[in-house]
Protein backbone atom coordinates (compact mmCIF):
# COMPACT_ATOMS: atom_id res chain seq x y z
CA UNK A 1 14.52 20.14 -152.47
CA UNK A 2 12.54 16.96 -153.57
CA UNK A 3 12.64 13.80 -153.19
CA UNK A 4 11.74 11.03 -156.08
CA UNK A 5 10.09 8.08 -156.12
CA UNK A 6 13.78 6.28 -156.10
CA UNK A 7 14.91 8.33 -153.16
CA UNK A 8 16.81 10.73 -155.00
CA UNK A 9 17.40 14.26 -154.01
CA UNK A 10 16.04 16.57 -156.64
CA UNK A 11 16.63 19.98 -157.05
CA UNK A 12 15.28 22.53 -159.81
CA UNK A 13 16.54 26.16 -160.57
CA UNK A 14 15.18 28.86 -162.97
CA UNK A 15 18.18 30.76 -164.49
CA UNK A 16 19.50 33.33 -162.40
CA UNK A 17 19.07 30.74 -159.44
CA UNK A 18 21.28 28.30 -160.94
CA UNK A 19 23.84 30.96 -161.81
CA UNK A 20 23.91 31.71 -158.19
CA UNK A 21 24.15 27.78 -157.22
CA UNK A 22 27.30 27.83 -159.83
CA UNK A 23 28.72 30.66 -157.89
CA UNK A 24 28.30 29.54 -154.40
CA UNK A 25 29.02 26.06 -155.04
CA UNK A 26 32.26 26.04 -157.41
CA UNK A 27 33.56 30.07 -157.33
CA UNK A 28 33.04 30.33 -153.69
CA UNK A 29 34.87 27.62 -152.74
CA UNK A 30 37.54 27.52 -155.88
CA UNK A 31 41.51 26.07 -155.17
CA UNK A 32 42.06 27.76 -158.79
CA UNK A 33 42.76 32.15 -157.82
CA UNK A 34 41.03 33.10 -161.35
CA UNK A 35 38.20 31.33 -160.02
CA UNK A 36 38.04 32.79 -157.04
CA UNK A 37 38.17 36.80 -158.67
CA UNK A 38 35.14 36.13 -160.18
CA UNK A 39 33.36 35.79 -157.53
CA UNK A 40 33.87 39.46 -157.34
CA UNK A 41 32.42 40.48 -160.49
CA UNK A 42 29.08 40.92 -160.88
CA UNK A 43 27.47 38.18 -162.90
CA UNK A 44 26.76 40.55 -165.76
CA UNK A 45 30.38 40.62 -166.03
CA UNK A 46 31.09 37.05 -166.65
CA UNK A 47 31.17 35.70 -170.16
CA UNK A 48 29.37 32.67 -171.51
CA UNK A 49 32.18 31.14 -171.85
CA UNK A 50 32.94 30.49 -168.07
CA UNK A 51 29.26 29.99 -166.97
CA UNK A 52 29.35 27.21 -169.59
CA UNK A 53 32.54 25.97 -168.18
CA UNK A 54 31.45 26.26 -164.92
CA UNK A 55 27.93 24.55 -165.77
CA UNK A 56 30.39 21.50 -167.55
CA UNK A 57 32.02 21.43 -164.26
CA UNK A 58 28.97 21.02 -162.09
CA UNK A 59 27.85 18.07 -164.69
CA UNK A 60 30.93 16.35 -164.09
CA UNK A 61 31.11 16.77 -160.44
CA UNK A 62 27.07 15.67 -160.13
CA UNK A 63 27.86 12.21 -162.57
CA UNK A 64 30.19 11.80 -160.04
CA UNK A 65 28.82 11.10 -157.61
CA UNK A 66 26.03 9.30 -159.33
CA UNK A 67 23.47 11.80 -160.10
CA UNK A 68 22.42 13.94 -163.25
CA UNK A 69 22.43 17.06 -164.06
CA UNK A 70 19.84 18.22 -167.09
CA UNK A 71 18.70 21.61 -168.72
CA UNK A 72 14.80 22.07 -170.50
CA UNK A 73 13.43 24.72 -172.22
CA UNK A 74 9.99 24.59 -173.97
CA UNK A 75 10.06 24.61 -177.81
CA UNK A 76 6.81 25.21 -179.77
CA UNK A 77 4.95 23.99 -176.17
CA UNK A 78 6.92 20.88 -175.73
CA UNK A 79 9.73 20.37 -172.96
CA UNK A 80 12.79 19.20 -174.17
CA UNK A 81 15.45 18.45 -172.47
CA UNK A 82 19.69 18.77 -173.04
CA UNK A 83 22.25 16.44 -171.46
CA UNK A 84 24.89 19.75 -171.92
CA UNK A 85 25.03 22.96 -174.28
CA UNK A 86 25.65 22.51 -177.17
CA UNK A 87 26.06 26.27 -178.18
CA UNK A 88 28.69 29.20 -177.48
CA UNK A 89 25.80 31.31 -175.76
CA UNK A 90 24.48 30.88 -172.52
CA UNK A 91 20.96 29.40 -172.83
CA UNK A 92 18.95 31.99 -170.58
CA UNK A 93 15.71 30.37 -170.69
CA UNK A 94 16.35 26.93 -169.43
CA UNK A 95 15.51 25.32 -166.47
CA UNK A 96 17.56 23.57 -164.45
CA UNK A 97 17.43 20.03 -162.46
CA UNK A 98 19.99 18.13 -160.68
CA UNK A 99 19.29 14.07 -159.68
CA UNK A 100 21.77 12.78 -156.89
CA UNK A 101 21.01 10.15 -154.21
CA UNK A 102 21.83 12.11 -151.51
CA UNK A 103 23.08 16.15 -151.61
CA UNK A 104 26.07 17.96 -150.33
């Protein structure tokens, strides 16, 4: 964990990492008892499908409260970065950064 010049908390996760975050953070924790069974599968299990819905409901829980939540990958040696996916596949070589003034 980082903090920017702003104050912000900043945190950065490579793939698997922020699968784990998504896990731990939403599944653990989950009102919602299909939620909760997957945190019994192993992630190889889990489809695309519900790590991107689970990555659309960590963006909308980070903006929030305030804060960002954006994905980069490099493309012919330049980072670019992606406010959401914009595919049906999981994008397994992004990075991942959340902004929020203060974290929880």
């Amino acid at each position: 964990m980082v903090h920017d010049k702003k104050g912000r908390v900043v945190l950065s996760f490579n793939n698997d990492s922020f699968k784990h975050y998504l896990l731990l953070k939403y599944v653990s924790k989950a009102s919602d008892p299909e939620w909760e069974e997957v945190g019994f599968v192993t992630e190889k299990l889990i489809s695309p499908e519900f790590w991107i819905q689970l990555q659309d409901y960590a963006r909308a829980d980070v903006e929030s409260q305030g804060g960002k939540l954006i994905g980069y990958e490099m493309v012919n040696e330049e980072l670019v970065s992606h406010e959401k996916i914009n595919s049906d596949l999981w994008p397994t070589n992004w990075m991942w950064v959340i902004q929020k003034q203060n974290f929880q």
